[in-house]
N, C-alpha and C. Protein backbone atom coordinates (compact mmCIF):
# COMPACT_ATOMS: atom_id res chain seq x y z
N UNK A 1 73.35 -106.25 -109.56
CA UNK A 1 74.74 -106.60 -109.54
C UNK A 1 75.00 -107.76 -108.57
N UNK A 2 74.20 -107.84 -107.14
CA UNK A 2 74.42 -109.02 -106.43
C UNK A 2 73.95 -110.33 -106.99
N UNK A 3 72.89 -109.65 -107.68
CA UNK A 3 72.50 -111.22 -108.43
C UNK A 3 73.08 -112.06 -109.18
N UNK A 4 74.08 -111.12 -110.00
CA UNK A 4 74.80 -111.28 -111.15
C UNK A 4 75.87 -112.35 -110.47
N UNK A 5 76.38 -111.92 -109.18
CA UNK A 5 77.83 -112.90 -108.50
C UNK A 5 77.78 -113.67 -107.23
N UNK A 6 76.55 -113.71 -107.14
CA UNK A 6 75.83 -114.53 -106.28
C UNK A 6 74.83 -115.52 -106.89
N UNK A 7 73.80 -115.43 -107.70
CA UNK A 7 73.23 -115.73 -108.48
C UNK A 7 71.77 -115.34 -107.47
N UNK A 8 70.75 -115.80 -108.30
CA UNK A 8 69.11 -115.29 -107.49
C UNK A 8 69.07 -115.92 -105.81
N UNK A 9 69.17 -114.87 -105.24
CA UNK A 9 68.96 -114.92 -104.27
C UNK A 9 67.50 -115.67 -103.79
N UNK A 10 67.97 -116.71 -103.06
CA UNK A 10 66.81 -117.64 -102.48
C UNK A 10 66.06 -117.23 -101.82
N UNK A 11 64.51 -117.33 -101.48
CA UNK A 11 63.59 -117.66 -100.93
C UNK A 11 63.59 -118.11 -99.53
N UNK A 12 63.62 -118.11 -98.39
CA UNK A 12 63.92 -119.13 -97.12
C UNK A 12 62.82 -120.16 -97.14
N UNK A 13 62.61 -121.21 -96.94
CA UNK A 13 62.09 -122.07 -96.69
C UNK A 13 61.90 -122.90 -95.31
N UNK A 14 60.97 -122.56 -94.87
CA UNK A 14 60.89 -122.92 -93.41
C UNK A 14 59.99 -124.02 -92.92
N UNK A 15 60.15 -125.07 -91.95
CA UNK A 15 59.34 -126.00 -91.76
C UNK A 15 59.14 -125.67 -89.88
N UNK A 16 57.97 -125.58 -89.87
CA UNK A 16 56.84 -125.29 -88.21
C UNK A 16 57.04 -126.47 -87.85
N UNK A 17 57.46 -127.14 -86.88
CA UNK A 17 56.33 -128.39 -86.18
C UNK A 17 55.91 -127.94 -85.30
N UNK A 18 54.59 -128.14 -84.97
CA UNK A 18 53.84 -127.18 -83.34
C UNK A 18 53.75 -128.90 -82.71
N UNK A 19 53.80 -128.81 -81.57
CA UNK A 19 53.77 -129.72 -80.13
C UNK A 19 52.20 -129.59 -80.09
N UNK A 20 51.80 -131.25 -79.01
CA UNK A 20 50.51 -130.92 -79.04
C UNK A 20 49.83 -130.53 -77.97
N UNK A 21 48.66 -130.40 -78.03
CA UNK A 21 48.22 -129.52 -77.33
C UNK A 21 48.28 -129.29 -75.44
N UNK A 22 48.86 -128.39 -75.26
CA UNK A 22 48.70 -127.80 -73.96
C UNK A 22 47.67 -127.33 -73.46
N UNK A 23 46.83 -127.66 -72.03
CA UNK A 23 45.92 -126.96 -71.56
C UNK A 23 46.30 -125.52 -71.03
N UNK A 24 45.51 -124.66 -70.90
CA UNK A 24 45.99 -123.79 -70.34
C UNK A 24 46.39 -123.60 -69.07
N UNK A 25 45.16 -124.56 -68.48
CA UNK A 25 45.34 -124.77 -66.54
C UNK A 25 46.94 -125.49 -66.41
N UNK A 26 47.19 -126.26 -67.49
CA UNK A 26 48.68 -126.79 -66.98
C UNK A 26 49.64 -126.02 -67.81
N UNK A 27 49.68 -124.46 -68.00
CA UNK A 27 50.83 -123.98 -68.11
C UNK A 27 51.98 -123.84 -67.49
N UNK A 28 51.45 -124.09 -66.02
CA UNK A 28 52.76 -123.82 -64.78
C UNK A 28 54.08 -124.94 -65.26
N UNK A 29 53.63 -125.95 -65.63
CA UNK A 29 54.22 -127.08 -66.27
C UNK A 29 55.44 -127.21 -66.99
N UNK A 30 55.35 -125.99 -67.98
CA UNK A 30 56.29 -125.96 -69.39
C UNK A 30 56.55 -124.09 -69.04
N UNK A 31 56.56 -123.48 -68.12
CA UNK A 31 56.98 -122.62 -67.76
C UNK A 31 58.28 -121.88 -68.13
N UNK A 32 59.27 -122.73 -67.54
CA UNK A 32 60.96 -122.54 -67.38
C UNK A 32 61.59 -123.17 -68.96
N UNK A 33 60.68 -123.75 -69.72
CA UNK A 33 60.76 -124.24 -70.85
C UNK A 33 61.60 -122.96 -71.49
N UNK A 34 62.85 -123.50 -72.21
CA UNK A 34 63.19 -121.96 -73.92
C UNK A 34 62.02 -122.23 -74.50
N UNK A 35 61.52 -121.06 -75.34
CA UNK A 35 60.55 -121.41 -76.32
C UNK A 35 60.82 -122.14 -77.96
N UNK A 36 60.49 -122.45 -78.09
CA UNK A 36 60.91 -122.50 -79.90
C UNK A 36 60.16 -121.65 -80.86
N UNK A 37 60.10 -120.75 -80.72
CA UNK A 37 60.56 -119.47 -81.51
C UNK A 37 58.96 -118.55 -81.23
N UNK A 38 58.20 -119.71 -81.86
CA UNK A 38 56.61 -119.34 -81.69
C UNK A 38 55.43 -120.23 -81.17
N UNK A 39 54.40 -119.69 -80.97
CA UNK A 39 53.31 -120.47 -80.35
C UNK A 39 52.01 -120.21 -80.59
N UNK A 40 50.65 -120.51 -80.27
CA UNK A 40 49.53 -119.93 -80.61
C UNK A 40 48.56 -120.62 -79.39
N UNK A 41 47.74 -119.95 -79.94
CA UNK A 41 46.42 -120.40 -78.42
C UNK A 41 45.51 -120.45 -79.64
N UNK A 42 44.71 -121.59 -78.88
CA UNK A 42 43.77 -122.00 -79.79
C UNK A 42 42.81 -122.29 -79.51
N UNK A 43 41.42 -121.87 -79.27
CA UNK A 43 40.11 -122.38 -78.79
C UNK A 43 39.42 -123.71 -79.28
N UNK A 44 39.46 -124.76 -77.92
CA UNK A 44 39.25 -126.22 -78.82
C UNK A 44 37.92 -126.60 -78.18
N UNK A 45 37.06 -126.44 -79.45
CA UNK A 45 35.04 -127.07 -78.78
C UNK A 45 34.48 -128.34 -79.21
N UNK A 46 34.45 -128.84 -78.15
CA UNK A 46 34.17 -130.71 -78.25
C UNK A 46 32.74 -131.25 -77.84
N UNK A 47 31.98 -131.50 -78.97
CA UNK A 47 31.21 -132.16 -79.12
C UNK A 47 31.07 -132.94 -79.13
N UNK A 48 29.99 -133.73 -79.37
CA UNK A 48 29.57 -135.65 -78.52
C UNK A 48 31.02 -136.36 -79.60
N UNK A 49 31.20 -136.54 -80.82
CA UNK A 49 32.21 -137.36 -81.21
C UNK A 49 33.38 -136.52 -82.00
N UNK A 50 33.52 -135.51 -81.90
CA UNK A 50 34.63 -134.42 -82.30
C UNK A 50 34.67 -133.45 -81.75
N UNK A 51 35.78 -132.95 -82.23
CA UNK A 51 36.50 -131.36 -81.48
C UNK A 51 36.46 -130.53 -82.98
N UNK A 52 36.27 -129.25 -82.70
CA UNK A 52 36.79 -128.03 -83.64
C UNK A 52 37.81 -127.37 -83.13
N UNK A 53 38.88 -126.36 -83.83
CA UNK A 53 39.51 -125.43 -83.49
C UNK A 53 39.53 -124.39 -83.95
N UNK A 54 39.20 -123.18 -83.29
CA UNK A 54 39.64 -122.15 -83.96
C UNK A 54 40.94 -121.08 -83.54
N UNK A 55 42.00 -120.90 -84.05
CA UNK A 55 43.05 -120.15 -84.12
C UNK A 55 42.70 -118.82 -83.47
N UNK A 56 43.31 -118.70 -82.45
CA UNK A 56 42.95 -116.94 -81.69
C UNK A 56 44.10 -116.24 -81.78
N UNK A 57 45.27 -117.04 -81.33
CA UNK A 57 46.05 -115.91 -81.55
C UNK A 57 47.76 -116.30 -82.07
N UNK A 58 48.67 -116.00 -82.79
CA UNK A 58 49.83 -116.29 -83.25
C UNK A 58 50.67 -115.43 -82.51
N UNK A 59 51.90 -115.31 -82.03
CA UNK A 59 52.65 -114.97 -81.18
C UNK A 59 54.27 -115.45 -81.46
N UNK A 60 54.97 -115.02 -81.23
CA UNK A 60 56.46 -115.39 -81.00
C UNK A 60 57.42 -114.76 -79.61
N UNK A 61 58.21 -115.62 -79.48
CA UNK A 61 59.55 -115.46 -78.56
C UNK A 61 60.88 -115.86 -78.98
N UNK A 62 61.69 -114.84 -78.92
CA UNK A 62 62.95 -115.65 -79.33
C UNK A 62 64.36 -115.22 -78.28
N UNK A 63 64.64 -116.22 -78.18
CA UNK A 63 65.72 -116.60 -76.97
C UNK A 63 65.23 -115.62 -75.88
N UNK A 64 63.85 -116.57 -75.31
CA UNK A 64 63.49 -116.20 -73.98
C UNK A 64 62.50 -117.84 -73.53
N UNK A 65 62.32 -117.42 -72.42
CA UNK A 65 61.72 -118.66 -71.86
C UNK A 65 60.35 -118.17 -71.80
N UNK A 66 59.22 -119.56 -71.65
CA UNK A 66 57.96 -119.19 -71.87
C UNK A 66 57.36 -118.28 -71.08
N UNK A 67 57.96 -118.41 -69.80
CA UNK A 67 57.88 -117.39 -68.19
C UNK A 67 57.63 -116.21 -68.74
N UNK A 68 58.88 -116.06 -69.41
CA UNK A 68 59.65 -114.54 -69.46
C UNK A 68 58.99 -113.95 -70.71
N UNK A 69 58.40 -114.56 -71.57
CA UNK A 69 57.17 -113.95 -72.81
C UNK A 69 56.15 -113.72 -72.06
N UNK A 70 55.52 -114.47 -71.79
CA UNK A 70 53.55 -114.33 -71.03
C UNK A 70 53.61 -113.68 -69.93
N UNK A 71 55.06 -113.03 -69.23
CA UNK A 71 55.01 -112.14 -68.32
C UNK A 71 54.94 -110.46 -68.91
N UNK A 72 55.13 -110.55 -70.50
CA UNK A 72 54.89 -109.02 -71.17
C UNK A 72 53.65 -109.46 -71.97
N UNK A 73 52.89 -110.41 -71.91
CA UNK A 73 52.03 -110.71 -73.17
C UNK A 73 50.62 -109.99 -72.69
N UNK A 74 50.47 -109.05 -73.00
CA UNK A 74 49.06 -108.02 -73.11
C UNK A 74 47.60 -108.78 -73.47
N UNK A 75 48.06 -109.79 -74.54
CA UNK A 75 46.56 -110.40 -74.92
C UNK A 75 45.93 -111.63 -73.98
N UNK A 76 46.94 -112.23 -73.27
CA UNK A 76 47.03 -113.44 -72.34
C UNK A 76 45.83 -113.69 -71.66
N UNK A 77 45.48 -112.53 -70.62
CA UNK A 77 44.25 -112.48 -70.04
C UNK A 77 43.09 -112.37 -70.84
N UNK A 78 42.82 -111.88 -71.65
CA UNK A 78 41.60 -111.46 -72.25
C UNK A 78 41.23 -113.09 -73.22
N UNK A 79 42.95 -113.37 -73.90
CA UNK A 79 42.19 -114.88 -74.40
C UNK A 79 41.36 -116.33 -73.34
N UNK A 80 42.18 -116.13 -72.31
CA UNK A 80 41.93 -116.76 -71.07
C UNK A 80 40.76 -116.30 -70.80
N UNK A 81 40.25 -115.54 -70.55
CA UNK A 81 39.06 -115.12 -70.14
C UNK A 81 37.63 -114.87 -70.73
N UNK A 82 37.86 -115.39 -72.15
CA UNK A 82 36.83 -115.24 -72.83
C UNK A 82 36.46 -117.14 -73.60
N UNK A 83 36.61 -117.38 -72.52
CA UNK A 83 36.38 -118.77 -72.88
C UNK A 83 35.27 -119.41 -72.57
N UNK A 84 34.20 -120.14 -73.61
CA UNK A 84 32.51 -120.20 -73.40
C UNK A 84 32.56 -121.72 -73.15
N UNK A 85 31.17 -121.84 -72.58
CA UNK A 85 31.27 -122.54 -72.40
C UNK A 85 31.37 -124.39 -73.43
N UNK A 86 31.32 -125.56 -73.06
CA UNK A 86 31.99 -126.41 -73.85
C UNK A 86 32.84 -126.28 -74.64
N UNK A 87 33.92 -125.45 -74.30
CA UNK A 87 35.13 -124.56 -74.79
C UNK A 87 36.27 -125.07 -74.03
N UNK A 88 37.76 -125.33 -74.51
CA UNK A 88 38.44 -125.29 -73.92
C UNK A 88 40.08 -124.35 -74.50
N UNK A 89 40.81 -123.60 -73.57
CA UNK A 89 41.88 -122.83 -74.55
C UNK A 89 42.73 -123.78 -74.59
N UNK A 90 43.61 -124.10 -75.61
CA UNK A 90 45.01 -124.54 -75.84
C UNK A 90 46.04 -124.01 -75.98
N UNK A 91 47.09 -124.47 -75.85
CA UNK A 91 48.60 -123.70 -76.11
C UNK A 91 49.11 -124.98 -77.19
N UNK A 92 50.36 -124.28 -78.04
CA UNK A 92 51.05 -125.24 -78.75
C UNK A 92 52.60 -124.14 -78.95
N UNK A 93 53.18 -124.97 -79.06
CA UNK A 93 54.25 -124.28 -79.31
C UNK A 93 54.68 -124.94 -80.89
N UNK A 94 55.68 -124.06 -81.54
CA UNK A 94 56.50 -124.22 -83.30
C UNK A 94 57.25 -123.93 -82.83
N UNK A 95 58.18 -124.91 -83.22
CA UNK A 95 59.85 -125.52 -83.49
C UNK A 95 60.12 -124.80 -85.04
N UNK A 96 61.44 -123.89 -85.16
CA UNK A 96 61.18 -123.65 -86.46
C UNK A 96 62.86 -124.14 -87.30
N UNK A 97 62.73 -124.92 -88.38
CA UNK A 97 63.39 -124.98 -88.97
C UNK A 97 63.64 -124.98 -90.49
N UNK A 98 65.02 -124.46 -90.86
CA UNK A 98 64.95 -123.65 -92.49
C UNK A 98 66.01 -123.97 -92.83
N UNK A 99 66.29 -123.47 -94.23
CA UNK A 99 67.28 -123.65 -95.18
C UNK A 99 68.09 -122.42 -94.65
N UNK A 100 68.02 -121.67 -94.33
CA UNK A 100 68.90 -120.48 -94.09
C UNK A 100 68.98 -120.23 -92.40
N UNK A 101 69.73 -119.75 -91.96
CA UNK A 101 69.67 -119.37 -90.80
C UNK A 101 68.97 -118.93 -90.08
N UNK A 102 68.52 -119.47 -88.66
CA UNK A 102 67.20 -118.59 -87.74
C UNK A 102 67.14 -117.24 -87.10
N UNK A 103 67.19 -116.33 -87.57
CA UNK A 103 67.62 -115.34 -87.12
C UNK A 103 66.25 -114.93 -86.37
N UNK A 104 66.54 -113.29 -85.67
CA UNK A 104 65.00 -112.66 -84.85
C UNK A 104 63.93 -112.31 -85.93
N UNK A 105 64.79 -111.54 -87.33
CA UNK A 105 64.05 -110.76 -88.09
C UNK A 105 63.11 -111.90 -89.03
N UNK A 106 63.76 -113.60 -89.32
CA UNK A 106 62.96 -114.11 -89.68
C UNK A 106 62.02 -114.88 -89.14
N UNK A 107 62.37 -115.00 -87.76
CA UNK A 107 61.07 -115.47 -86.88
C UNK A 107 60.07 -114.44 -86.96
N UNK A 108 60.34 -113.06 -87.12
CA UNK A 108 59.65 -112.41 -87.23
C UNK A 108 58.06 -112.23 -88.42
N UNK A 109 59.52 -112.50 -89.36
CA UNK A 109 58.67 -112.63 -90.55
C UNK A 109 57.52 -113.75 -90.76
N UNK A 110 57.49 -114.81 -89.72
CA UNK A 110 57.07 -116.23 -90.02
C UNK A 110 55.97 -115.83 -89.09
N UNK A 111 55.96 -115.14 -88.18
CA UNK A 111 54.86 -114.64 -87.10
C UNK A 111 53.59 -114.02 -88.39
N UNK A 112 54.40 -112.78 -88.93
CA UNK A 112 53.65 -112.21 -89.34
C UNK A 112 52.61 -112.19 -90.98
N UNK A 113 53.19 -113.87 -91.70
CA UNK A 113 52.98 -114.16 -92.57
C UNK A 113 51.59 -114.96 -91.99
N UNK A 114 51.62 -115.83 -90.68
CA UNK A 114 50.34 -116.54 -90.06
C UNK A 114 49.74 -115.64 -89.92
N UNK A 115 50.06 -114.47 -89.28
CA UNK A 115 49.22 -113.54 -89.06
C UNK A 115 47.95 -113.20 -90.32
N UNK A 116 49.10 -112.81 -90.76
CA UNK A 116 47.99 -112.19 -92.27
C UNK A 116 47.45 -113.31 -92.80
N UNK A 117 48.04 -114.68 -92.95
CA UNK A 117 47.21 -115.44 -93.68
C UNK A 117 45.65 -115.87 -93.03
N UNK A 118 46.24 -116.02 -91.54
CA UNK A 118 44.91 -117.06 -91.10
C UNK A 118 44.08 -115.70 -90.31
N UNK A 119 44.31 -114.33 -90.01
CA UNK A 119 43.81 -113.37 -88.82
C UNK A 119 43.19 -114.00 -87.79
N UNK A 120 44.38 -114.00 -86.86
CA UNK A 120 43.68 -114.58 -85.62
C UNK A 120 43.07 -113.50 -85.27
N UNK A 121 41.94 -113.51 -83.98
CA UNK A 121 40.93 -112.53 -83.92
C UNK A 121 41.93 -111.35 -82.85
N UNK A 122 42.84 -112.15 -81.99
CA UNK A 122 43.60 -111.16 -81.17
C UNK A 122 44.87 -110.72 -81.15
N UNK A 123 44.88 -110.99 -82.86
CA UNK A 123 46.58 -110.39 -83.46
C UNK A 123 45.49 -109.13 -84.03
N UNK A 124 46.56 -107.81 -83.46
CA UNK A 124 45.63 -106.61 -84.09
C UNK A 124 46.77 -106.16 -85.17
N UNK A 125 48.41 -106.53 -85.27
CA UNK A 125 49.37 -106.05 -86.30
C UNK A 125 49.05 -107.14 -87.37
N UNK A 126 49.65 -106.84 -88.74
CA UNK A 126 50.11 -107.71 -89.53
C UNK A 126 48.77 -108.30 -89.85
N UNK A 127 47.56 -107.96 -89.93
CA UNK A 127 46.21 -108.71 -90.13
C UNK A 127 45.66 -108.28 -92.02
N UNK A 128 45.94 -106.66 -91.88
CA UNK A 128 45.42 -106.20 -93.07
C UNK A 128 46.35 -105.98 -94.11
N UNK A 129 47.91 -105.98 -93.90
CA UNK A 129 48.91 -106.27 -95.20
C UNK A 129 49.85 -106.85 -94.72
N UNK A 130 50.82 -107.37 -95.10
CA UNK A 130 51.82 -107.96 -94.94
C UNK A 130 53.21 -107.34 -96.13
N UNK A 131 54.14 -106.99 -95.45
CA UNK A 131 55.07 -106.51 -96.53
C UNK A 131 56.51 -106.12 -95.63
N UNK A 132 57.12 -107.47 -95.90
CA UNK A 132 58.36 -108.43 -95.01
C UNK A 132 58.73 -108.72 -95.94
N UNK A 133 59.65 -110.05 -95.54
CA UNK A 133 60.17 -111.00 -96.29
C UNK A 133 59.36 -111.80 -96.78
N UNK A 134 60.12 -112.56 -97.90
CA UNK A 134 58.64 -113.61 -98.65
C UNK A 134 59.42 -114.84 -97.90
N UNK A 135 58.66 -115.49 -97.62
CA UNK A 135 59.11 -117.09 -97.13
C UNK A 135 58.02 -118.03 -97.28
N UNK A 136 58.79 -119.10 -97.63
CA UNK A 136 57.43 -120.65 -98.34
C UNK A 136 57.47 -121.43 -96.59
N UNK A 137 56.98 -121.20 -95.80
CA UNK A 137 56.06 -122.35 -94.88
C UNK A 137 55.26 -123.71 -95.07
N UNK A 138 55.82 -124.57 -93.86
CA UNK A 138 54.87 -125.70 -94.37
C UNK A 138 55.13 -126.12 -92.83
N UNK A 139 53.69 -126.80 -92.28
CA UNK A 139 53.27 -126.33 -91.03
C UNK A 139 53.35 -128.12 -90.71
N UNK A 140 54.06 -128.77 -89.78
CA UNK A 140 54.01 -130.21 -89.43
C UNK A 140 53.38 -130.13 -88.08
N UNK A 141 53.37 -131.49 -87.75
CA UNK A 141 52.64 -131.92 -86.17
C UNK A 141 51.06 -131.27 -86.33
N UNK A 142 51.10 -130.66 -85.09
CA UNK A 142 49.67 -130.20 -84.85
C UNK A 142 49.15 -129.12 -85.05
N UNK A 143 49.24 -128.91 -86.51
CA UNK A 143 48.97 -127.44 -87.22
C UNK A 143 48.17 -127.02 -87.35
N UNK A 144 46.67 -128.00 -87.07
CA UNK A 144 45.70 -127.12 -87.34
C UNK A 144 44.71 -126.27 -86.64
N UNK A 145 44.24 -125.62 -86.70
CA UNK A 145 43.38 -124.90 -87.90
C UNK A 145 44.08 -124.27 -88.81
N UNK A 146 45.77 -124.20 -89.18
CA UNK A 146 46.18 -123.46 -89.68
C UNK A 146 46.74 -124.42 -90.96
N UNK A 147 47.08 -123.56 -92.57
CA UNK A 147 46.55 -123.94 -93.10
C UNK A 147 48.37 -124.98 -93.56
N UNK A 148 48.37 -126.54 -94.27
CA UNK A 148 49.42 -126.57 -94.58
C UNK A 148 50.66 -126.12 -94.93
N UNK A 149 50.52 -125.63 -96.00
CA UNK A 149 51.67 -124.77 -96.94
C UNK A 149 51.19 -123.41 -97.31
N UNK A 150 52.21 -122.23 -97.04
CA UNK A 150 51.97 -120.94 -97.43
C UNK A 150 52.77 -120.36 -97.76
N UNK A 151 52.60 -119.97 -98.72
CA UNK A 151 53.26 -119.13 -99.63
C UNK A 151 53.26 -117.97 -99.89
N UNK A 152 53.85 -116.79 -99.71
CA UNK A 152 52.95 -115.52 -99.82
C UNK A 152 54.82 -114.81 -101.11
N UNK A 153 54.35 -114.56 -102.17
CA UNK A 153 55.80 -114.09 -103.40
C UNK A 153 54.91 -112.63 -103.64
């Protein structure tokens, strides 16, 4: 019946830009920073003429400052601390913007769609199903290891 006088209810469509990369030693830095919505840590290994990345962990905050997240964040130490050598950790933060309004429940949803798509190794929710909202992602700036566009209907 809502469909009928509304017509098909849309899809959200959301666009990431992640910032680039943060060391971890200079977190004190961007501290007092608001967050934009979400962030990830990322293990970056640099060899004689390139770098790799691999994605560890996906995370969100919403209307709090970066302080005031990584002061409840449980996984923080252990990613920090498991860092090998010719290894270095990164931070990035996502800016998120959409066709529909930003609410908590769909930052939520956008956490947990990376989650399931890419399994970071120290997201232990949202790894083996996903069953939220559907939303089309498309990941700008410094997105990778993660993958362009995702779609999950």
């Amino acid at each position: 019946m809502i469909q009928r006088l509304f017509g098909k209810l849309s899809t959200p469509k959301v666009s990431i830009t992640w910032s680039n990369n943060i060391p971890v030693h200079k977190l004190n830095a961007v501290l007092s920073e608001k967050t934009e919505y979400l962030y990830c840590f990322i293990q970056k290994r640099t060899f004689l003429f390139y770098s790799t990345y691999k994605l560890l962990y996906v995370g969100m905050a919403y209307k709090q400052t970066i302080e005031q997240r990584l002061k409840t964040h449980h996984k923080l130490p252990t990613v920090v601390k498991k860092k090998k050598f010719g290894t270095s950790i990164i931070l990035r933060f996502g800016t998120v913007s959409s066709n529909t309004k930003i609410t908590e429940s769909l930052v939520k949803a956008i956490e947990g769609i990376l989650i399931f798509v890419h399994k970071p190794p120290y997201n232990t929710t949202e790894r083996a199903t996903y069953r939220n909202k559907e939303v089309v992602i498309t990941n700008r700036g410094k997105y990778r290891p993660m993958r362009k566009k995702i779609s999950l209907r």
